[in-house]
Protein backbone atom coordinates (compact mmCIF):
# COMPACT_ATOMS: atom_id res chain seq x y z
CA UNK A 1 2.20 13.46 113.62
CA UNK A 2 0.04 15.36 110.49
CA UNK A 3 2.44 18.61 111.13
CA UNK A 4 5.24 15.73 110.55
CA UNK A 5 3.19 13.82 107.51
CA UNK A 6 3.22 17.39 106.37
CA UNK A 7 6.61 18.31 106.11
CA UNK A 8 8.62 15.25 105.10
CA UNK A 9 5.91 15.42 101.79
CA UNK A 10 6.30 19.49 101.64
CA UNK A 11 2.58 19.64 101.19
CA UNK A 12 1.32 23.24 101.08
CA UNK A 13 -0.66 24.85 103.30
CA UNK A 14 -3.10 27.62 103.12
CA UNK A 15 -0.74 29.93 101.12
CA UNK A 16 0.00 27.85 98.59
CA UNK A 17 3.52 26.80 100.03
CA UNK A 18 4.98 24.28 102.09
CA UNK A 19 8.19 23.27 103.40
CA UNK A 20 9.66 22.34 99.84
CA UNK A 21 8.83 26.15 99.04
CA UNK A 22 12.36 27.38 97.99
CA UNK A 23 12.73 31.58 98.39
CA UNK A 24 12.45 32.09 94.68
CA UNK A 25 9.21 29.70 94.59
CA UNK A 26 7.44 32.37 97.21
CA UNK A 27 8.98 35.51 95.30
CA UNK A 28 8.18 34.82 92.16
CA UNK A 29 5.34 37.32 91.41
CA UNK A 30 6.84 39.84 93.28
CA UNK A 31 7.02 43.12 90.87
CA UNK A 32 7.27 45.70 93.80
CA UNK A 33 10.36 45.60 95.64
CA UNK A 34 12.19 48.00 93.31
CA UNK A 35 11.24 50.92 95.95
CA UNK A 36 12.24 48.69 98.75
CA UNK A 37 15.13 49.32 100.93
CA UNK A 38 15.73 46.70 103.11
CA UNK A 39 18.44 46.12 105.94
CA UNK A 40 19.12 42.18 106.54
CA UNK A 41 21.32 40.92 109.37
CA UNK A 42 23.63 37.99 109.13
CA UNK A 43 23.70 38.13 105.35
CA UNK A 44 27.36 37.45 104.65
CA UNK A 45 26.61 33.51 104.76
CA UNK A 46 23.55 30.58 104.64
CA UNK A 47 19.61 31.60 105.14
CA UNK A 48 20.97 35.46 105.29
CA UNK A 49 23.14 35.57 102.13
CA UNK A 50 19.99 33.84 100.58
CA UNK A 51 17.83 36.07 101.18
CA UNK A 52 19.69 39.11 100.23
CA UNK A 53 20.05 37.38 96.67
CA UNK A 54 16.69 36.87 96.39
CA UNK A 55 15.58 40.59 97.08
CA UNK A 56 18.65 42.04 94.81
CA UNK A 57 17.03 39.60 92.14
CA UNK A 58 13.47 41.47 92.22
CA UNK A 59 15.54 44.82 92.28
CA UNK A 60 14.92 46.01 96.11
CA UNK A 61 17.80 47.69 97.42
CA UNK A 62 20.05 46.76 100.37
CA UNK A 63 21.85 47.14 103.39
CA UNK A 64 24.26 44.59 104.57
CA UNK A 65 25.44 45.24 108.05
CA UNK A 66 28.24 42.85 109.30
CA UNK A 67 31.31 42.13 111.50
CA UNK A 68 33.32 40.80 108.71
CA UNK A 69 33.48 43.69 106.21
CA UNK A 70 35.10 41.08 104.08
CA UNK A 71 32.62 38.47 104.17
CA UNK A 72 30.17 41.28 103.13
CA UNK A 73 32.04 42.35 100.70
CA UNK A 74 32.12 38.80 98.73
CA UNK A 75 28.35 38.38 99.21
CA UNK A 76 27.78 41.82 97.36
CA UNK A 77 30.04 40.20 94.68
CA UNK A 78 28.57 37.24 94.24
CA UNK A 79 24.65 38.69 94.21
CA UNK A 80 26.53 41.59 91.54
CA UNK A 81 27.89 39.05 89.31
CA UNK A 82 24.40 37.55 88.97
CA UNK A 83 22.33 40.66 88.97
CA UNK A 84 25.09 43.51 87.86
CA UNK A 85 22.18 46.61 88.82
CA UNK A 86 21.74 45.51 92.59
CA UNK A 87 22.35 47.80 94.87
CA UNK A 88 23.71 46.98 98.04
CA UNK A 89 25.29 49.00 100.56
CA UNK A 90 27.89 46.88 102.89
CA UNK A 91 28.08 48.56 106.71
CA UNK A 92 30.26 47.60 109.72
CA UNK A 93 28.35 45.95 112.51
CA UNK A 94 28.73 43.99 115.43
CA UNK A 95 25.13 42.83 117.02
CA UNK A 96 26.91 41.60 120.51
CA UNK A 97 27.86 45.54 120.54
CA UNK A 98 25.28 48.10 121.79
CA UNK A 99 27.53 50.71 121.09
CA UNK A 100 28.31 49.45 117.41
CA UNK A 101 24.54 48.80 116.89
CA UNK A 102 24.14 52.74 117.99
CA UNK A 103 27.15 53.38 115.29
CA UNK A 104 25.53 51.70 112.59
CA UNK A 105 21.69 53.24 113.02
CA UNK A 106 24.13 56.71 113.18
CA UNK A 107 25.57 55.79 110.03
CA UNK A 108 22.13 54.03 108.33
CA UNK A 109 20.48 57.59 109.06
CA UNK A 110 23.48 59.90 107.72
CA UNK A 111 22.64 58.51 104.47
CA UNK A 112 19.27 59.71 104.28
CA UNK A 113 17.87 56.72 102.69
CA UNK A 114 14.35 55.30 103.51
CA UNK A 115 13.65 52.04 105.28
CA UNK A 116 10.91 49.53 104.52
CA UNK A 117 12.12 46.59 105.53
CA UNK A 118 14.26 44.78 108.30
CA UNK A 119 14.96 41.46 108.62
CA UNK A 120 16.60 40.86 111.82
CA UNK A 121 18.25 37.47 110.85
CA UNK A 122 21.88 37.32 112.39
CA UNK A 123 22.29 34.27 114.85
CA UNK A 124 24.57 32.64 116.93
CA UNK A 125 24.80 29.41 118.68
CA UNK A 126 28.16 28.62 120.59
CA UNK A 127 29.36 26.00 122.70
CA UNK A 128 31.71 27.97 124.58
CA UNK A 129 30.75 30.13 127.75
CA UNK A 130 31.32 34.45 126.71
CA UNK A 131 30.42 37.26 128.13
CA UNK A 132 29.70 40.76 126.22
CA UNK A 133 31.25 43.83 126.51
CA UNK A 134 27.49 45.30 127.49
CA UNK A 135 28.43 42.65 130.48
CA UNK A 136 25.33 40.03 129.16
CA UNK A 137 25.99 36.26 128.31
CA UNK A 138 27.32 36.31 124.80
CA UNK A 139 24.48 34.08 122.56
CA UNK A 140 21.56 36.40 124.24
CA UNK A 141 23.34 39.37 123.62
CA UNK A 142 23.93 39.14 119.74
CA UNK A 143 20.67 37.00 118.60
CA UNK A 144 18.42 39.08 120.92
CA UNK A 145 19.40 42.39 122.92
CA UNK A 146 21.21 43.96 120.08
CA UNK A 147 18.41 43.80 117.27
CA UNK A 148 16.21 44.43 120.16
CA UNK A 149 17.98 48.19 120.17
CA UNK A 150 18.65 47.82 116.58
CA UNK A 151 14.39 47.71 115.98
CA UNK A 152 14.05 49.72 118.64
CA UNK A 153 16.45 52.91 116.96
CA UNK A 154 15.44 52.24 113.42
CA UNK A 155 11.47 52.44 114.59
CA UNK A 156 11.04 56.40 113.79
CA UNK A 157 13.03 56.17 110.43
CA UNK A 158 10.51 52.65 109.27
CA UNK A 159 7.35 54.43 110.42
CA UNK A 160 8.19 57.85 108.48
CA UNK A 161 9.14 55.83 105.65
CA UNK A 162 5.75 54.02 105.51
CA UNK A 163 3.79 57.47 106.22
CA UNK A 164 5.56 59.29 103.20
CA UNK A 165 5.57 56.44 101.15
CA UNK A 166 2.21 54.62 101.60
CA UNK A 167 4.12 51.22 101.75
CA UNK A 168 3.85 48.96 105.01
CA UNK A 169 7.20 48.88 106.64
CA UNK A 170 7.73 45.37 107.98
CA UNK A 171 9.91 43.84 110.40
CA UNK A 172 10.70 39.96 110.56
CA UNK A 173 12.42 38.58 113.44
CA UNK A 174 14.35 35.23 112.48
CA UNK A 175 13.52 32.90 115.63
CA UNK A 176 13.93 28.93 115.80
CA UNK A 177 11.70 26.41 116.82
CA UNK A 178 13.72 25.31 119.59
CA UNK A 179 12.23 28.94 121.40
CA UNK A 180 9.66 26.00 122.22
CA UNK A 181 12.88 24.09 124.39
CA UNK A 182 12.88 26.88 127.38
CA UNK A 183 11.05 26.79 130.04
CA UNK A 184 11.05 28.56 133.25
CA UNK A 185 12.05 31.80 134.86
CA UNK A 186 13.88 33.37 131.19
CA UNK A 187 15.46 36.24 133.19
CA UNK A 188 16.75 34.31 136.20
CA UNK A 189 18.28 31.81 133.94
CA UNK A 190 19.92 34.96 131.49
CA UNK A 191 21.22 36.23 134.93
CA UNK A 192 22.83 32.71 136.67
CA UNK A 193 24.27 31.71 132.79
CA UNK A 194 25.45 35.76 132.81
CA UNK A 195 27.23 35.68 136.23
CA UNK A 196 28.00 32.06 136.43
CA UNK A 197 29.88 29.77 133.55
CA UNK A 198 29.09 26.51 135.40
CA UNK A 199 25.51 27.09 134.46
CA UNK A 200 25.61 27.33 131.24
CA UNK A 201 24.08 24.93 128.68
CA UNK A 202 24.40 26.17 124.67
CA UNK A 203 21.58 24.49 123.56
CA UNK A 204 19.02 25.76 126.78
CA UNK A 205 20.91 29.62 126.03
CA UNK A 206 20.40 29.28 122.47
CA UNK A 207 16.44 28.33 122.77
CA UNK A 208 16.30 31.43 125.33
CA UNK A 209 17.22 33.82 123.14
CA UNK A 210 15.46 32.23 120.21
CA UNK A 211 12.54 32.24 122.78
CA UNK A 212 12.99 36.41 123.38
CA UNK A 213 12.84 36.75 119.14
CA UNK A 214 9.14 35.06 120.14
CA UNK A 215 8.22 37.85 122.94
CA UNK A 216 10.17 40.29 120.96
CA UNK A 217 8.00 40.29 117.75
CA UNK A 218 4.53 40.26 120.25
CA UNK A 219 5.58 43.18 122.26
CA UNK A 220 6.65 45.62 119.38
CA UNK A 221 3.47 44.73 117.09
CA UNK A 222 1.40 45.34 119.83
CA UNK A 223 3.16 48.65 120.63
CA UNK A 224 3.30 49.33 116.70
CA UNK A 225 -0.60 49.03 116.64
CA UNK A 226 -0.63 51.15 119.89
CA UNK A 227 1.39 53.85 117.76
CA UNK A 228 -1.21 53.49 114.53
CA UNK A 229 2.18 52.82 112.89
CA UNK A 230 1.98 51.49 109.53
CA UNK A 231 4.90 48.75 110.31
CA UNK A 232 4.38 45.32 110.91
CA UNK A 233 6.23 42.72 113.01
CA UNK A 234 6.47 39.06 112.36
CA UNK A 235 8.16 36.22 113.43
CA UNK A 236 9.72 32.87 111.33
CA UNK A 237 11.15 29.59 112.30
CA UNK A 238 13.25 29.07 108.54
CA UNK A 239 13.57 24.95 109.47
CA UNK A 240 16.45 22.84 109.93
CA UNK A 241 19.56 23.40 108.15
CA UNK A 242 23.17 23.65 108.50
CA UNK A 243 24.67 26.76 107.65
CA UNK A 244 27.22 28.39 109.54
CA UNK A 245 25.69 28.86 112.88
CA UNK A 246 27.49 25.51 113.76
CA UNK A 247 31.13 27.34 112.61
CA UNK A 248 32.05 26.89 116.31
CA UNK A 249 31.69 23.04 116.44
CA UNK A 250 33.06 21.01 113.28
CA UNK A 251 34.15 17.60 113.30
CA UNK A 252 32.61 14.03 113.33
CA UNK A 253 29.57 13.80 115.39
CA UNK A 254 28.43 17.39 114.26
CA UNK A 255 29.02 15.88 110.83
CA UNK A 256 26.99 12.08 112.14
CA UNK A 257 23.67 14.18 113.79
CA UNK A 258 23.79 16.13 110.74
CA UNK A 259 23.69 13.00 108.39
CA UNK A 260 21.57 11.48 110.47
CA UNK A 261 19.06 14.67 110.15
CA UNK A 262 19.22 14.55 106.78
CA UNK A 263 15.66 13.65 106.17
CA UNK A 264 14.48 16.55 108.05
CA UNK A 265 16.87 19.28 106.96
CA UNK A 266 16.03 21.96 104.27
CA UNK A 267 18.10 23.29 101.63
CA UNK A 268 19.05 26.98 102.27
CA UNK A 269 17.08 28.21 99.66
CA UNK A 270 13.95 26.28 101.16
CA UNK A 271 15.08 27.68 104.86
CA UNK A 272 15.23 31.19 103.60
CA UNK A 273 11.48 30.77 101.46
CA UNK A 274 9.37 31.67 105.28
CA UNK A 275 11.87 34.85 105.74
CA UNK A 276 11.40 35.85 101.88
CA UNK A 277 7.26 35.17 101.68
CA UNK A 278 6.68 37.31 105.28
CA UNK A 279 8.75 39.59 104.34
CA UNK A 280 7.61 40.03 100.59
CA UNK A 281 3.98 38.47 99.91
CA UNK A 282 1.37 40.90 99.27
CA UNK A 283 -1.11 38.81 101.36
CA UNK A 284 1.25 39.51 104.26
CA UNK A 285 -0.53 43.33 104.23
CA UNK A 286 -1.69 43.84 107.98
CA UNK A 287 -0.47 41.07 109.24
CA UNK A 288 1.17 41.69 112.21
CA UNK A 289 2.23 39.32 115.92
CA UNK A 290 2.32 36.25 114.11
CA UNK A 291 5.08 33.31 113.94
CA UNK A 292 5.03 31.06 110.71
CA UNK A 293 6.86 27.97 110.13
CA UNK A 294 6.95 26.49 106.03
CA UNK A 295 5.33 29.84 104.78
CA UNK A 296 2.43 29.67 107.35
CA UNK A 297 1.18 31.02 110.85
CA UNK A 298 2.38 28.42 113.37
CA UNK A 299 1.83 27.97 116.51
CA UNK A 300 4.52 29.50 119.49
CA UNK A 301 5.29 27.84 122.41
CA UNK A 302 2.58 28.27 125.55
CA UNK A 303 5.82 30.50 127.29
CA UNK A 304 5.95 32.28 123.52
CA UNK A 305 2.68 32.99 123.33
CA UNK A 306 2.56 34.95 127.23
CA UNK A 307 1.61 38.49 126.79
CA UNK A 308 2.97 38.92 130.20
CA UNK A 309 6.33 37.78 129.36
CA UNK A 310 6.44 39.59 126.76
CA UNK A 311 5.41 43.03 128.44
CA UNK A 312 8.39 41.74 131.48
CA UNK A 313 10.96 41.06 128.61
CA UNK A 314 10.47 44.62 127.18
CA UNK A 315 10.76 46.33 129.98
CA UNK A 316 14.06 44.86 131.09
CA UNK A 317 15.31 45.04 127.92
CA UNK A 318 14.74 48.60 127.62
CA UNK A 319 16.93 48.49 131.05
CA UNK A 320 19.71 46.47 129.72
CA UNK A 321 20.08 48.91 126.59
CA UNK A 322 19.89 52.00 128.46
CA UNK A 323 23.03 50.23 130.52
CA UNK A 324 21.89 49.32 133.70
CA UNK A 325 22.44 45.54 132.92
CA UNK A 326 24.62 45.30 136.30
CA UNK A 327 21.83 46.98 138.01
CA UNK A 328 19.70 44.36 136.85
CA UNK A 329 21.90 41.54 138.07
CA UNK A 330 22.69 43.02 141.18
CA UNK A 331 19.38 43.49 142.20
CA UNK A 332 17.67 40.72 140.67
CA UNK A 333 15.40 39.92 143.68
CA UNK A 334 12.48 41.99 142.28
CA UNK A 335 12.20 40.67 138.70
CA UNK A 336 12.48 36.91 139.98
CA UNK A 337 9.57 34.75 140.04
CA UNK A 338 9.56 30.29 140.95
CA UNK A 339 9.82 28.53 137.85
């Protein structure tokens, strides 16, 4: 009920800022992002394109990777015609695509810039049943397995940036707090809602891989301190808001809920503040494993917060990327566990 109290009056917490905190509120002192390069998923639209304004404003320079080259193309244009010097770099990728993702870190590198920064931040939640081409049910696939390689294959080029540089790289994984929704056996649901469409449920698929953003962020900052890397990993729940992750359902009761919501939903700008101030904030420095919700370390689910799970998630994932996802499902037996 306080965490509620807190919220609906956008009191701030120990930083300073709350959940009225819009991304230029938690920016504004920021002087040093001019040597920044920063890649930022799901940019072409909502919390994304919001972010990426917000960094061209305070000079740092980016990397828009995207299905829709067009969609990218008018987001550069619209952050240009407000701050003509950004630089921005629009690239072709498609996150539900392991092979693309492997195409785009091939095409990232060619260019021989540095990285400092990636905000994994693309999302999808769809109502309708798909499958990847990688052969993995479709919502997991693009919000979790393909930054998963996409972290994973930028990882040398952030921590040589950091060691010639002397800047922390950081990494911030865009999560949800519906991760806290799942519970149970996450791999022997990915694999029934993977091989079979009758049990699939969007919202319980969407909080799963929401849920794997949670594990994903623990695992690589504990592997990151393993490495003495100077990179940090961090995860943020940006609030409730409509953007276009509802694109695939439109109409009158997405339209009621929404209305009904509108009490509790943020404006983008305040959605994209949590992204912007753990990505950005000086006090950030070493900070590394942690989720924050309204510009402050939250608290993950009790599944989220399972350095087991974690550990499992990795290691299958590491399977699934290397292509042996049918293996996986085929011979699920010893992965599965009772929920």
């Amino acid at each position: 009920m306080l965490e509620m109290v807190k919220y609906l009056s956008g009191s701030a917490g120990a930083t300073g800022f709350g959940s009225n905190s819009s991304a230029e509120d938690v920016t504004a002192f920021c002087h040093h992002l001019r040597s920044i390069t920063a890649i930022i998923t799901g940019a072409t639209s909502g919390i994304g394109a919001e972010t990426a304004r917000v960094l061209a404003k305070h000079g740092a320079r980016l990397v828009l990777p995207a299905r829709s080259l067009k969609a990218a193309e008018e987001t550069k244009a619209r952050i240009l015609s407000e701050y003509p010097e950004s630089k921005i770099i629009i690239m072709s990728l498609d996150l539900s695509s392991l092979d693309s993702v492997r195409r785009f870190v091939a095409e990232f590198e060619s260019l021989d810039l540095p990285l400092n920064l990636l905000i994994n931040n693309a999302g999808k939640f769809s109502y309708d049943h798909a499958i990847s081409e990688d052969g993995v049910e479709m919502t997991f696939a693009t919000n979790y397995l393909g930054h998963f390689l996409l972290s994973k294959l930028l990882l040398t080029k952030m921590v040589m940036t950091a060691k010639v540089s002397n800047i922390q790289g950081r990494i911030v994984n865009v999560s949800s707090g519906i991760h806290g929704w799942f519970s149970g056996d996450m791999i022997g649901y990915l694999i029934s809602i993977t091989t079979d469409k009758s049990k699939f449920d969007p919202t319980r698929a969407y909080a799963l891989s929401k849920l794997a953003n949670v594990l994903h962020t623990k695992e690589l900052a504990s592997r990151l301190k393993e490495m003495d890397a100077n990179v940090t990993a961090n995860c943020v729940h940006p609030g409730i808001v409509r953007t276009g992750l509802t694109r695939d359902r439109e109409g009158f009761v997405t339209d009621l809920v929404f209305f009904l919501a509108s009490k509790l939903l943020k404006t983008i700008p305040q959605a994209a503040s949590t992204t912007c101030y753990v990505a950005t904030n000086p006090r950030m420095v070493n900070v590394t494993g942690k989720y924050f919700s309204d510009c402050n370390e939250a608290s993950t689910s009790k599944l989220g917060s399972s350095l087991t799970e974690a550990s499992r998630l990795w290691s299958i994932s590491e399977l699934m990327v290397s292509g042996n996802s049918k293996i996986i499902f085929d011979s699920f037996g010893p992965f599965q566990r009772n929920e």
